[in-house]
N, C-alpha and C. Protein backbone atom coordinates (compact mmCIF):
# COMPACT_ATOMS: atom_id res chain seq x y z
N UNK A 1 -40.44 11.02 6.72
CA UNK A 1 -39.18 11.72 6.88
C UNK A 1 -38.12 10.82 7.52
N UNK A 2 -38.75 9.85 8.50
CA UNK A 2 -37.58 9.06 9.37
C UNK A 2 -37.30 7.90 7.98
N UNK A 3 -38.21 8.08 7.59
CA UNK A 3 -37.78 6.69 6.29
C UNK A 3 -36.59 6.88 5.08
N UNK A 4 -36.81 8.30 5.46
CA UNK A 4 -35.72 8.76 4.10
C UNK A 4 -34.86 9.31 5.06
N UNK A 5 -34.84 9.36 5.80
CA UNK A 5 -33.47 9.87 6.92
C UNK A 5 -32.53 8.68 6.84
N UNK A 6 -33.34 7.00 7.29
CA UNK A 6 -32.67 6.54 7.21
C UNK A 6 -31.91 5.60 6.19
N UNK A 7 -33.06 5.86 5.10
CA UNK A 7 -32.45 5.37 3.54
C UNK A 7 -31.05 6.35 3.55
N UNK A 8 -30.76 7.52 3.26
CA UNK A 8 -30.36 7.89 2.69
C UNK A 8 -28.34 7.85 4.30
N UNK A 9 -28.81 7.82 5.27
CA UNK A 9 -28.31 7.50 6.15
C UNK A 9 -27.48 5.91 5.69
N UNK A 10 -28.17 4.96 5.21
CA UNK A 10 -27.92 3.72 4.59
C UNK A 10 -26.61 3.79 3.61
N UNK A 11 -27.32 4.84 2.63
CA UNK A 11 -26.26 4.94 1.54
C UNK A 11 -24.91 5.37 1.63
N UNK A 12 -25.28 6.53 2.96
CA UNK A 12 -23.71 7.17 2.88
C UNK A 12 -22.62 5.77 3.97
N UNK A 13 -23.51 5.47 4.54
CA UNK A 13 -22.73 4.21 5.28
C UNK A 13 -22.03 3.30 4.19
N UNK A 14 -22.69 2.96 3.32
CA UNK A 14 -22.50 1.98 2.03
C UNK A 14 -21.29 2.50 1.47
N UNK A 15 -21.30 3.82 0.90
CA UNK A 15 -20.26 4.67 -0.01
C UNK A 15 -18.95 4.97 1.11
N UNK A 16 -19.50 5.46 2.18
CA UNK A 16 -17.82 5.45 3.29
C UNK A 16 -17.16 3.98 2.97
N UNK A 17 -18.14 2.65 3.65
CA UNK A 17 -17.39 1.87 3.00
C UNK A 17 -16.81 1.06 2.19
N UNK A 18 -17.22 1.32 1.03
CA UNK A 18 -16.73 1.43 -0.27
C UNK A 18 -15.38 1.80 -0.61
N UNK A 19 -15.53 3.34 -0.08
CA UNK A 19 -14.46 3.98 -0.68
C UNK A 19 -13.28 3.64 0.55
N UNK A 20 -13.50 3.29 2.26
CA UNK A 20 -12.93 2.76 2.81
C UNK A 20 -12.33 1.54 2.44
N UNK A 21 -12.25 0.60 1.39
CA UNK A 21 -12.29 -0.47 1.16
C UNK A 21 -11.34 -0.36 0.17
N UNK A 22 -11.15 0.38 -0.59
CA UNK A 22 -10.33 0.71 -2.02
C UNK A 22 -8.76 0.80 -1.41
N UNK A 23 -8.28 -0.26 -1.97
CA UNK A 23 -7.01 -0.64 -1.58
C UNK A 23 -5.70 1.22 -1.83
N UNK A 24 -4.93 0.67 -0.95
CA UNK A 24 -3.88 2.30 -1.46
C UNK A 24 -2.18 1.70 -1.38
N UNK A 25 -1.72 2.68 -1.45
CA UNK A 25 -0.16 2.38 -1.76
C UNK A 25 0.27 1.56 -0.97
N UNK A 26 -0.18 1.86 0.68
CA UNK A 26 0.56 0.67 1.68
C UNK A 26 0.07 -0.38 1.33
N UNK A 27 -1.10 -0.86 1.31
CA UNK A 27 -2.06 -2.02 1.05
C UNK A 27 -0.99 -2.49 0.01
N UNK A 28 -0.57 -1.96 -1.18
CA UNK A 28 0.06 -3.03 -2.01
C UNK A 28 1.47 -2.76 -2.02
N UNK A 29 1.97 -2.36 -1.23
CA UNK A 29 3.50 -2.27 -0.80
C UNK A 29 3.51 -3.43 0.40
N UNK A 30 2.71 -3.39 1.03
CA UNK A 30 3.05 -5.04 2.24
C UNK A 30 2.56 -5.78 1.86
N UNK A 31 1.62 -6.02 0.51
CA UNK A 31 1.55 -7.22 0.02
C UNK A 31 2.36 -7.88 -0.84
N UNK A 32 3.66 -7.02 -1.20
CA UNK A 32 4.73 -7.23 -1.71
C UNK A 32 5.68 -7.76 -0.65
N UNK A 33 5.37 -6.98 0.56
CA UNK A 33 6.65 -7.52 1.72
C UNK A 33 5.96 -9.05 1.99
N UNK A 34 5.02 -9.14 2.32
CA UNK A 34 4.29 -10.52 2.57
C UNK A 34 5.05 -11.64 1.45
N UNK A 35 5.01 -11.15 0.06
CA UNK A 35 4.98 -12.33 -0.95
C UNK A 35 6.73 -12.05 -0.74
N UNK A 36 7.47 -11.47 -0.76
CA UNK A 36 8.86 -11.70 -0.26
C UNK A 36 9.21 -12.40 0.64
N UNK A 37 8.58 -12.08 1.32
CA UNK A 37 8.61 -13.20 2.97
C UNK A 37 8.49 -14.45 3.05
N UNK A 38 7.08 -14.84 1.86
CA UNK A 38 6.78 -15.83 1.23
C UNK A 38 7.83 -16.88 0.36
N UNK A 39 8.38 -16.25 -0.59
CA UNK A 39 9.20 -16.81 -1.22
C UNK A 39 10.50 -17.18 -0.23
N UNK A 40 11.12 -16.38 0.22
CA UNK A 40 12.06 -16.91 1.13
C UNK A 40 11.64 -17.83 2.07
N UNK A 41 10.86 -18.12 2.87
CA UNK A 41 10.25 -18.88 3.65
C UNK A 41 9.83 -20.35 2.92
N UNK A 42 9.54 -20.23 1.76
CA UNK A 42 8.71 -21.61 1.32
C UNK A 42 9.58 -21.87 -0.33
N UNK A 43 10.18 -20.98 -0.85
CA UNK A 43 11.58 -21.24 -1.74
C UNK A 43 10.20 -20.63 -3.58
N UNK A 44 10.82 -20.42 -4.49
CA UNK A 44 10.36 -19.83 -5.84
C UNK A 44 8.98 -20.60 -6.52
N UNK A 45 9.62 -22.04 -6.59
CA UNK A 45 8.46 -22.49 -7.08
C UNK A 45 7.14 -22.75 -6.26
N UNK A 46 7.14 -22.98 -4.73
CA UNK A 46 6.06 -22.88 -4.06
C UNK A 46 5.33 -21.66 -4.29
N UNK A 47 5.90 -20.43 -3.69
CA UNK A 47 5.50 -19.19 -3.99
C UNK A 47 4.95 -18.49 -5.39
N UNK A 48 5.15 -19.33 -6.19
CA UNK A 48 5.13 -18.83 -7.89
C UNK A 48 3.24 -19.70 -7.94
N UNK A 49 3.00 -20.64 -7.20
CA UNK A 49 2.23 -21.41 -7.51
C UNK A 49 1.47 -21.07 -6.78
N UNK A 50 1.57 -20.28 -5.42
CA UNK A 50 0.63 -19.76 -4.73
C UNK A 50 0.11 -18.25 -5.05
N UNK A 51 0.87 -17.62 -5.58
CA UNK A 51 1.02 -16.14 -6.72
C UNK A 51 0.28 -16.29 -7.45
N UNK A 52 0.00 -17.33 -8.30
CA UNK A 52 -0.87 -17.16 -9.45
C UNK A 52 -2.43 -18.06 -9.21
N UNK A 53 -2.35 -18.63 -8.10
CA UNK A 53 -4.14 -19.26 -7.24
C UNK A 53 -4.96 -17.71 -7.07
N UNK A 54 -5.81 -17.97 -8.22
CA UNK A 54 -6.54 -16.32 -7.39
C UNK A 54 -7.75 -17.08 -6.38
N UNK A 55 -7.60 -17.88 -5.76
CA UNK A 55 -8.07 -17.92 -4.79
C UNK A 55 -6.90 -18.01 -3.12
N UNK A 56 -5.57 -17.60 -3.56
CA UNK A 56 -4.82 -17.74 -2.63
C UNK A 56 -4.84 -16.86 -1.69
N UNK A 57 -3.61 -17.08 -1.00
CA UNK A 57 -3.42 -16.09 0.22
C UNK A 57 -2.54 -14.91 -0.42
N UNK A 58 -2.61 -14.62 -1.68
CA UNK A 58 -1.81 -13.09 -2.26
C UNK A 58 -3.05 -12.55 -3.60
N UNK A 59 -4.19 -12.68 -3.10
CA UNK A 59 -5.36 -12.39 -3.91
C UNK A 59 -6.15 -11.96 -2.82
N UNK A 60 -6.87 -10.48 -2.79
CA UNK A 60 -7.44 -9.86 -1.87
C UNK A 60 -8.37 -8.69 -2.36
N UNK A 61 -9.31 -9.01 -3.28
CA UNK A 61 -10.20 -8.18 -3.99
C UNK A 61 -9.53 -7.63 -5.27
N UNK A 62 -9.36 -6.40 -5.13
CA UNK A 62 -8.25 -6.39 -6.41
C UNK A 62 -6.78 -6.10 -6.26
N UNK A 63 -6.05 -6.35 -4.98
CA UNK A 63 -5.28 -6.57 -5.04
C UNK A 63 -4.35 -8.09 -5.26
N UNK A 64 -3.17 -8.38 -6.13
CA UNK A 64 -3.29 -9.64 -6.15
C UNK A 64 -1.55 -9.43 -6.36
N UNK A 65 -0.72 -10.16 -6.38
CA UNK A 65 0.63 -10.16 -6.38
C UNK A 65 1.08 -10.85 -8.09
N UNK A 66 2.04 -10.32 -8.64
CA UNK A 66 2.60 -11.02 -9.79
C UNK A 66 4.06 -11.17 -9.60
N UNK A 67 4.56 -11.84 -10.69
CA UNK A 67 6.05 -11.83 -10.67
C UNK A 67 6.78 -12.01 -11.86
N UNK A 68 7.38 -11.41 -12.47
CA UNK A 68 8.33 -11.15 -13.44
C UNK A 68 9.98 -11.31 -13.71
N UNK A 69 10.54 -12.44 -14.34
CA UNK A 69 11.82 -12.17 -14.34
C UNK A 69 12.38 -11.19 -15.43
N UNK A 70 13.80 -10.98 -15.50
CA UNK A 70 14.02 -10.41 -15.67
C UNK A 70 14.43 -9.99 -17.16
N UNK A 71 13.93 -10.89 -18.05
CA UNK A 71 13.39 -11.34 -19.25
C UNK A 71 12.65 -10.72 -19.41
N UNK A 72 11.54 -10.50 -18.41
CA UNK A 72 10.18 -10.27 -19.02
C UNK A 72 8.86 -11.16 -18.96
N UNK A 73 9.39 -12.39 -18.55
CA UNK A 73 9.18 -13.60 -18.65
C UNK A 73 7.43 -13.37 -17.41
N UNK A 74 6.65 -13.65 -17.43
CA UNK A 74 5.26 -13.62 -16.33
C UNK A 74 6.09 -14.98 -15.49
N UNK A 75 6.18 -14.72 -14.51
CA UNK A 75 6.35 -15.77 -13.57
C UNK A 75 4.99 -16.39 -12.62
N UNK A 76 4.20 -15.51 -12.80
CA UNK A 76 2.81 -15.69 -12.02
C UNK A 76 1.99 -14.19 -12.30
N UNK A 77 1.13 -14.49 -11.96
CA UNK A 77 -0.21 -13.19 -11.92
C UNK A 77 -1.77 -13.84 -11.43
N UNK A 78 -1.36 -13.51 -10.17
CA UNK A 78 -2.97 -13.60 -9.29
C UNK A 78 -4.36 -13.20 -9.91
N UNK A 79 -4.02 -11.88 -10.28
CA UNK A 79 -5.34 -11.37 -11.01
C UNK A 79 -5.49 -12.28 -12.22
N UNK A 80 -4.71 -12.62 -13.98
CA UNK A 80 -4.71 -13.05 -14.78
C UNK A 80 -3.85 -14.28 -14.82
N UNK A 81 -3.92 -15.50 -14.35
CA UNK A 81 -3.31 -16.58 -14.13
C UNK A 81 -2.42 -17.38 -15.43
N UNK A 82 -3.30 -17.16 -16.96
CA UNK A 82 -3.23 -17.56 -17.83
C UNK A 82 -1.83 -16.39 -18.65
N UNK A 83 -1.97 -15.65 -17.51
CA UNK A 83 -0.50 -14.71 -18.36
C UNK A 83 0.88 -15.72 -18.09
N UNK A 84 0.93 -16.32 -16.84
CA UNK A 84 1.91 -17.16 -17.00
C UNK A 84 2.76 -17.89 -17.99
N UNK A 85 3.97 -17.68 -18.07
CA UNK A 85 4.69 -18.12 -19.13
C UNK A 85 5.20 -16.87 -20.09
N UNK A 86 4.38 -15.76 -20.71
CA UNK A 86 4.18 -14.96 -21.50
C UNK A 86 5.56 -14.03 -21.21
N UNK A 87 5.78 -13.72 -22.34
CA UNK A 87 6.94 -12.22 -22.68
C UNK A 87 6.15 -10.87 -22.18
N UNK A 88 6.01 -10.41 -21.23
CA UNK A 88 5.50 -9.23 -21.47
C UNK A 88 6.63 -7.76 -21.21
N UNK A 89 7.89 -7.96 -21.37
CA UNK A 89 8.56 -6.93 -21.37
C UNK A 89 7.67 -5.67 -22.61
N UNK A 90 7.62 -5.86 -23.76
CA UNK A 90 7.18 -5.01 -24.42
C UNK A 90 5.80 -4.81 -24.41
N UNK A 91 5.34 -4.88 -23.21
CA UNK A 91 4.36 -4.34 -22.71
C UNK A 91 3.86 -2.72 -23.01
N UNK A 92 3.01 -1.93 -23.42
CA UNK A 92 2.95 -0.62 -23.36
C UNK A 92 1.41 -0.09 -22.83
N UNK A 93 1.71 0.94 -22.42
CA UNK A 93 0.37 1.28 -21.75
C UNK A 93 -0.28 2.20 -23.05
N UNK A 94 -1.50 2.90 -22.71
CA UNK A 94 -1.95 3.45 -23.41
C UNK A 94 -1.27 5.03 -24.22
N UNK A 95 -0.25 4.97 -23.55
CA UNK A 95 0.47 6.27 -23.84
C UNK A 95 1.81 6.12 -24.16
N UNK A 96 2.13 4.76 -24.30
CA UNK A 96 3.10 4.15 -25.22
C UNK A 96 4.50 3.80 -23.67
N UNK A 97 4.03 3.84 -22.78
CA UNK A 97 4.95 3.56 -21.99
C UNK A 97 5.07 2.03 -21.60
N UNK A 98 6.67 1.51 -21.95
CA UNK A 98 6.58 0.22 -21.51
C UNK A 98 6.54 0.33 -20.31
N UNK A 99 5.55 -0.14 -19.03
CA UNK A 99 5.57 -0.52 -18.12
C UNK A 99 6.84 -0.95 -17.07
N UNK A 100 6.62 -2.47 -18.13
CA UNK A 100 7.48 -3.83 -17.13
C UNK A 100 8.47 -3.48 -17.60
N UNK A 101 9.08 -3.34 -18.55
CA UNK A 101 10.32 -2.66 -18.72
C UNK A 101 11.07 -2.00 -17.69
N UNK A 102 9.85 -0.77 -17.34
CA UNK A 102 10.23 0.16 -16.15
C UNK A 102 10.30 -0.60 -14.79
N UNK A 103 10.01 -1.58 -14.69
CA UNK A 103 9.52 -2.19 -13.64
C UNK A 103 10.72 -3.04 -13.24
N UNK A 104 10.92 -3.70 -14.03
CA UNK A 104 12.30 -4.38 -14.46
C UNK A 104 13.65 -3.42 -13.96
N UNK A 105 13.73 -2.47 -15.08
CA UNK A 105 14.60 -1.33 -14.05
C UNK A 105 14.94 -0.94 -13.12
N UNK A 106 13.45 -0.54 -12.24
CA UNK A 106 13.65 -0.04 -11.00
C UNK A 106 13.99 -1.34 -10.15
N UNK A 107 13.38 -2.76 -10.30
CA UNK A 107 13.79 -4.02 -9.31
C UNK A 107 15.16 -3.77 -9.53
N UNK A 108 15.88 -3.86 -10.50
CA UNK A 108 17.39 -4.25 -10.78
C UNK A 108 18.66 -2.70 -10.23
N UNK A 109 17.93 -1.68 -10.37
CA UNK A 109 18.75 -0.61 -10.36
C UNK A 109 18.74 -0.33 -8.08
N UNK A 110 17.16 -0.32 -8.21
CA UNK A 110 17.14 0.41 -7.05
C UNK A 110 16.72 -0.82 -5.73
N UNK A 111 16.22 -1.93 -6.31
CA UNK A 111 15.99 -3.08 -5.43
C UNK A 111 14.53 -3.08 -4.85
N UNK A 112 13.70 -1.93 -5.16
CA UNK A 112 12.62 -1.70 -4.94
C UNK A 112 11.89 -0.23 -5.22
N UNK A 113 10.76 -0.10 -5.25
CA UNK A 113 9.87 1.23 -6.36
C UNK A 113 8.88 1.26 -6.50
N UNK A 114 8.38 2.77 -6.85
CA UNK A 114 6.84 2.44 -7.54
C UNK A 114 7.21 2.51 -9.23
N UNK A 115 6.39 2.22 -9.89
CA UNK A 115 6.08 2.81 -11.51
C UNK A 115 4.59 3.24 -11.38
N UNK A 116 4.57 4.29 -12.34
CA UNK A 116 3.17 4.69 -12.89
C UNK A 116 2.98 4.21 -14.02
N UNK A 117 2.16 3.83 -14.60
CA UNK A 117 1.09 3.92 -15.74
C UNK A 117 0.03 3.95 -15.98
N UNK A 118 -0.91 3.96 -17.04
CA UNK A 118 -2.25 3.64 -17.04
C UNK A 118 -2.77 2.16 -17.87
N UNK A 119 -3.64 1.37 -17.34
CA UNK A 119 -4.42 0.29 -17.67
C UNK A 119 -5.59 0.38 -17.00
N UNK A 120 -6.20 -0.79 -17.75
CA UNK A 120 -7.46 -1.22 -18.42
C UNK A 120 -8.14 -1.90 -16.78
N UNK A 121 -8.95 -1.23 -16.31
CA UNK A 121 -9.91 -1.34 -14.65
C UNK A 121 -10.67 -2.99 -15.34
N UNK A 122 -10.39 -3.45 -15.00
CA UNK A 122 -11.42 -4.90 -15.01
C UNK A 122 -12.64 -4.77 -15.01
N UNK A 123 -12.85 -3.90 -14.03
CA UNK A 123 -13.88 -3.63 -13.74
C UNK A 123 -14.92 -2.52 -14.88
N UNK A 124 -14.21 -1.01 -14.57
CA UNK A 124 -14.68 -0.50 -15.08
C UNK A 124 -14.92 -0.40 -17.03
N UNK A 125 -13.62 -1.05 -17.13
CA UNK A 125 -13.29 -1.56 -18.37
C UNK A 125 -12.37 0.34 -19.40
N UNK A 126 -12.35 0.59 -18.35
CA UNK A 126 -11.83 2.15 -19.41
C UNK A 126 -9.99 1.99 -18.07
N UNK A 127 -9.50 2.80 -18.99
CA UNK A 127 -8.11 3.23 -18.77
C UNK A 127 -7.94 3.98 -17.62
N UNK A 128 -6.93 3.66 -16.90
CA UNK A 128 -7.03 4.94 -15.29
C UNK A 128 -5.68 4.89 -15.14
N UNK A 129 -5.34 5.74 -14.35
CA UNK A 129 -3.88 5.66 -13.72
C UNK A 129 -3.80 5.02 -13.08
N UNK A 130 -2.59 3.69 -12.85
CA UNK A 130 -2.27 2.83 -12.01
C UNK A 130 -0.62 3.41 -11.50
N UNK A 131 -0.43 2.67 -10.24
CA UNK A 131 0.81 2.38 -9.66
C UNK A 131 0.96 1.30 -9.18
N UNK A 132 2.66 0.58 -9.48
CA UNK A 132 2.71 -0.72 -9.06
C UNK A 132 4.13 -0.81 -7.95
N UNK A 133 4.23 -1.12 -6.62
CA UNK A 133 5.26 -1.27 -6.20
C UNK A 133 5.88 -2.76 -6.55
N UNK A 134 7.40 -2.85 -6.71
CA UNK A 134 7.72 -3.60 -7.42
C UNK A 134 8.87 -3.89 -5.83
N UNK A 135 9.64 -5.22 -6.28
CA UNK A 135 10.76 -5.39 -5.20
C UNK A 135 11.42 -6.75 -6.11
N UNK A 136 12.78 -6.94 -5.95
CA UNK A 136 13.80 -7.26 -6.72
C UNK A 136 13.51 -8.84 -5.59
N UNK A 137 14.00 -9.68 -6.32
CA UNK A 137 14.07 -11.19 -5.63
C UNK A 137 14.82 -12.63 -6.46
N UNK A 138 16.25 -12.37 -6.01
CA UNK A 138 16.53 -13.09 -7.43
C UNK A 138 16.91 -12.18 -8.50
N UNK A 139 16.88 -13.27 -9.46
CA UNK A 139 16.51 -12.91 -11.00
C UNK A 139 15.13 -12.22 -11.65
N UNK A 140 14.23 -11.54 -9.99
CA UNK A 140 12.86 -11.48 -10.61
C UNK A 140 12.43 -10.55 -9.99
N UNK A 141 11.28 -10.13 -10.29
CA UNK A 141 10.80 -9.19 -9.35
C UNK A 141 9.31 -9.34 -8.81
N UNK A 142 8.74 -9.15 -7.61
CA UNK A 142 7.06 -9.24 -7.43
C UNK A 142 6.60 -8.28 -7.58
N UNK A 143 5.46 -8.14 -7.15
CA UNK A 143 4.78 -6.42 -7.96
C UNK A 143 3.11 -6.35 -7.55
N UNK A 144 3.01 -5.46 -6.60
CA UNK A 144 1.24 -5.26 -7.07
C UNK A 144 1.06 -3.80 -6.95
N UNK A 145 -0.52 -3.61 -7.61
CA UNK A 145 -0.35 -2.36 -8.32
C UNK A 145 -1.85 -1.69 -7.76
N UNK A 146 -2.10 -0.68 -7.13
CA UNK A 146 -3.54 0.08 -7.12
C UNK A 146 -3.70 1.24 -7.64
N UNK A 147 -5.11 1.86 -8.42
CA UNK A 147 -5.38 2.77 -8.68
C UNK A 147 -4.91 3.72 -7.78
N UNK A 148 -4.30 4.82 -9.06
CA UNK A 148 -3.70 6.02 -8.47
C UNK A 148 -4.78 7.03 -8.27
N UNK A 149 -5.15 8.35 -7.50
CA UNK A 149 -5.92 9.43 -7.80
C UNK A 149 -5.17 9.98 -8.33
């Protein structure tokens, strides 16, 4: 009985921190203030080059920082490094919403935001609701994004 008291004692420790661990809105709203801070402090192209190291200091499990001008243009992406360079304004999610488009918008209109959409979990490999806070910098904008409930 003490053996399965404390197996099972084990697990829920495991799953609290688990689910303690799962990044949320603040988590990727000050990792946006951080990479702002960043860029001003150390100037575009340093910051663009440290943005897209997923072993950097703006890569933190699955949170990771990107950046977009206002083109559309990938300026960096922590999580997918090789997006760099790429058009992704006509981006669409699974429900036909351009994203970065929206994303683009809100940097330029309001100077900072969330967007919703849904994409593809790395992990899990199926579709979920995401949110990305975005913030205007320049001609560009940074952006990271965590699963919504």
């Amino acid at each position: 009985m003490k053996r399965l008291f404390s197996v099972l004692l084990i697990c829920f420790l495991m799953a609290s921190v688990s689910l303690a661990a799962e990044p949320t809105k603040g988590d990727a709203e000050a990792m946006v203030k951080k990479a702002v801070a960043y860029v001003k402090a150390n100037g575009k192209d340093k910051a663009m080059a440290e943005f897209n190291n997923p072993q950097g200091a703006f890569v933190s499990g699955t949170l990771y920082i990107f950046a977009v001008d206002f083109n559309g243009i990938t300026l960096a992406n922590g999580g997918t490094p090789l997006l760099k360079g790429k058009d992704m304004k006509g981006l669409k999610d699974k429900d036909g919403k351009a994203f970065i488009a929206e994303m683009i918008s809100v940097a330029k209109s309001k100077g900072s935001g969330w967007v919703d959409y849904n994409w593809v979990n790395k992990v899990t490999k199926k579709s979920e609701p995401k949110t990305s806070y975005v913030q205007k910098v320049d001609d560009y904008f940074v952006g990271c994004g965590v699963n919504r409930k």
